[in-house]
N, C-alpha and C. Protein backbone atom coordinates (compact mmCIF):
# COMPACT_ATOMS: atom_id res chain seq x y z
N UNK A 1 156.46 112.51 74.94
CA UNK A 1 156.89 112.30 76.31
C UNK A 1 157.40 113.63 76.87
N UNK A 2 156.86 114.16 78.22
CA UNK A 2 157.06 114.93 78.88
C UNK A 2 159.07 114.93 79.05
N UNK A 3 159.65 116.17 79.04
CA UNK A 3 161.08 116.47 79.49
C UNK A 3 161.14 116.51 81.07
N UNK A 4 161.74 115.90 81.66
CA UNK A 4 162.19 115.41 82.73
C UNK A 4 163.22 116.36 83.07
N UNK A 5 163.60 117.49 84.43
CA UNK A 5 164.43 118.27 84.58
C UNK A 5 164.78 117.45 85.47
N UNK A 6 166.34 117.52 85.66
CA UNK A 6 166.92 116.74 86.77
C UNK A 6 167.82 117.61 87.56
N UNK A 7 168.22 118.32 88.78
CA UNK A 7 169.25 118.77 89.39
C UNK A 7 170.27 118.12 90.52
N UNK A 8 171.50 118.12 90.17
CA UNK A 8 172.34 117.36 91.08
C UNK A 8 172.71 118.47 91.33
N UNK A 9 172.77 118.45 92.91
CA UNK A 9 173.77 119.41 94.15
C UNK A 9 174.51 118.37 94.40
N UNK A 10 176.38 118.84 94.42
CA UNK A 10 177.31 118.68 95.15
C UNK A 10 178.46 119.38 95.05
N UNK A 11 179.01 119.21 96.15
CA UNK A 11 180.38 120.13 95.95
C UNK A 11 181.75 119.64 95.22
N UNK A 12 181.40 118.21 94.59
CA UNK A 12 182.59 117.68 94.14
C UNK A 12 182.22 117.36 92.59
N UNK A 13 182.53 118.64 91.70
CA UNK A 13 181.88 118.36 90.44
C UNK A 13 182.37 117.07 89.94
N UNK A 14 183.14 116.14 89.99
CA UNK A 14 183.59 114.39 89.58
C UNK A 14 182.19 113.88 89.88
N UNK A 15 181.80 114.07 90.84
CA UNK A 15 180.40 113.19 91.64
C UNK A 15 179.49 113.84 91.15
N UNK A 16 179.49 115.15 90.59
CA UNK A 16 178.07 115.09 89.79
C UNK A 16 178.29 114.90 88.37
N UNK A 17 179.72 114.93 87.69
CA UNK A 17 179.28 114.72 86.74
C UNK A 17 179.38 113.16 86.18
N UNK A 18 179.83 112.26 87.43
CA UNK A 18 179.59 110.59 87.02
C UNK A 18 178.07 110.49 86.61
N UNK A 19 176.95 111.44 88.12
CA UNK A 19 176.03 110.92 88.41
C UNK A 19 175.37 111.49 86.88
N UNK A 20 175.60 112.27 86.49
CA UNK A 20 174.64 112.62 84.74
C UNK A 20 175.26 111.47 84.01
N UNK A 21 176.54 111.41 83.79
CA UNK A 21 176.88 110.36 82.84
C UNK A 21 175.33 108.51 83.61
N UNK A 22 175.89 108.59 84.51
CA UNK A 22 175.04 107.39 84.91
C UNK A 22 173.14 107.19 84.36
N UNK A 23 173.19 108.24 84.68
CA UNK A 23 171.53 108.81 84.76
C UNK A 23 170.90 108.95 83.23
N UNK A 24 172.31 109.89 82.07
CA UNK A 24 171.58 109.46 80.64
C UNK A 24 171.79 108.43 79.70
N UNK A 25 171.72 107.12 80.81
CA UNK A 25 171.57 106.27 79.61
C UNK A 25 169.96 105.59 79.77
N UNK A 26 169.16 106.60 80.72
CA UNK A 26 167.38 105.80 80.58
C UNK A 26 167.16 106.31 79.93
N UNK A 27 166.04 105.86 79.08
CA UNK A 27 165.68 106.09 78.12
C UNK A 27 164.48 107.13 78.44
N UNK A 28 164.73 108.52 78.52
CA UNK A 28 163.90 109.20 79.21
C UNK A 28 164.08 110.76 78.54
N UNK A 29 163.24 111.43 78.08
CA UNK A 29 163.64 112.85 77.66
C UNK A 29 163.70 113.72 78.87
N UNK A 30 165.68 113.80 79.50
CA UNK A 30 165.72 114.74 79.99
C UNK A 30 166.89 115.80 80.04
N UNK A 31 166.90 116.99 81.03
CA UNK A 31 167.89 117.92 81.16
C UNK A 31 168.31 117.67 82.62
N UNK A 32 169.77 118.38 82.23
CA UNK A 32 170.93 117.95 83.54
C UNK A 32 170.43 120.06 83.78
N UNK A 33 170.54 119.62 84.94
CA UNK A 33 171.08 121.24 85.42
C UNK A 33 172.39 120.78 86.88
N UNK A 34 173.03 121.59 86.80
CA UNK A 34 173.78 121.01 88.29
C UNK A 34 174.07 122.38 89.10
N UNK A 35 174.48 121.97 90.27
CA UNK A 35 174.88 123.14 91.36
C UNK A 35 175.87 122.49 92.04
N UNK A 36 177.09 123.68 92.59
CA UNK A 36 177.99 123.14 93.24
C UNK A 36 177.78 123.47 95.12
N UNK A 37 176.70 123.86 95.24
CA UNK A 37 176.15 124.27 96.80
C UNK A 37 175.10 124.38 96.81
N UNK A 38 174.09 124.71 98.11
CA UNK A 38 173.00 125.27 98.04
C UNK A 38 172.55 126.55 97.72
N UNK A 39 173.35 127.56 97.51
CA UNK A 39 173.39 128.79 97.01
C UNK A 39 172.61 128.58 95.38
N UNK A 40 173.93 128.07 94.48
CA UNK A 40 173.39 128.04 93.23
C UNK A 40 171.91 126.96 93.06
N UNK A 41 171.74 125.82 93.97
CA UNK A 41 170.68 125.04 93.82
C UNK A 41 169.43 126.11 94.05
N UNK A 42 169.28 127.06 94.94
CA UNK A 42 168.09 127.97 94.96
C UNK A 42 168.02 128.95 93.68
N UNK A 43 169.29 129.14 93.30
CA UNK A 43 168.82 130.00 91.67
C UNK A 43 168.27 129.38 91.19
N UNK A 44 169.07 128.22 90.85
CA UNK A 44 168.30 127.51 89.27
C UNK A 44 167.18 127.15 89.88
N UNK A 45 166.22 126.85 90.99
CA UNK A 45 165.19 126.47 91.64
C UNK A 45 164.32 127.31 91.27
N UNK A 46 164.45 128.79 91.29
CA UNK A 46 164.03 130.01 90.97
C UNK A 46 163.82 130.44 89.70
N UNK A 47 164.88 129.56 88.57
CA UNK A 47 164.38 130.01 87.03
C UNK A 47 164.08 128.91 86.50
N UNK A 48 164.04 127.13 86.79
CA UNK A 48 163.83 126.25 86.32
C UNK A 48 162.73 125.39 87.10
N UNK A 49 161.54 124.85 86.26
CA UNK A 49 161.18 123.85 87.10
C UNK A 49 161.56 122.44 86.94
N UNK A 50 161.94 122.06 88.19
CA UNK A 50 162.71 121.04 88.37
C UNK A 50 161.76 119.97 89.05
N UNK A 51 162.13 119.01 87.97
CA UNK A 51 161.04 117.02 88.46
C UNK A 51 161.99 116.62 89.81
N UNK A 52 163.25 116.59 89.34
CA UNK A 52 163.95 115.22 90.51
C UNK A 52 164.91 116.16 91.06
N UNK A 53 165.55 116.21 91.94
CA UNK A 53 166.57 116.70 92.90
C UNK A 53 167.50 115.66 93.31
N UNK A 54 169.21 115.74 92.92
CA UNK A 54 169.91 114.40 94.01
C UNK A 54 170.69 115.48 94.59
N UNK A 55 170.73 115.32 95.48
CA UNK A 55 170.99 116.35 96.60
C UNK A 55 172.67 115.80 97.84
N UNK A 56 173.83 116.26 97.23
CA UNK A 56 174.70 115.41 98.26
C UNK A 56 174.83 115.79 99.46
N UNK A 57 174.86 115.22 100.80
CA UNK A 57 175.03 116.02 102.03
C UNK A 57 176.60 115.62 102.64
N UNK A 58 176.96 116.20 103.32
CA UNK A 58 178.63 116.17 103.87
C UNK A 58 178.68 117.10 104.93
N UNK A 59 179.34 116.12 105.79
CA UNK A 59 179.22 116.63 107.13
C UNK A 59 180.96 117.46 107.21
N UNK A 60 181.53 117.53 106.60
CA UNK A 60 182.86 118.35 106.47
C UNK A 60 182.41 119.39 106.68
């Protein structure tokens, strides 16, 4: 089975790191990468290829 890259953007690392806890219990071969803005989400975009994106938006 193919590895599954996953990236969560948000600025409130609690909320991304529920959303990995939530996410590895499918039964699925994958990797967490995370970002705390859109800044770091375009690096790792740039050295990783990435399957899924959860992306938080906030109007603050």
């Amino acid at each position: 089975m193919e590895n599954v890259n996953l990236l969560v953007v948000d600025d409130h690392q609690l909320f991304r790191k529920l959303l990995v806890r939530l996410l590895e219990v499918f039964p699925v071969n994958h990797t967490f990468h995370e970002a705390a803005n859109g800044f770091e989400a375009l690096e790792t975009l740039k050295s990783k290829k990435i399957n899924i994106g959860f992306i938080g938006y906030s109007n603050a």
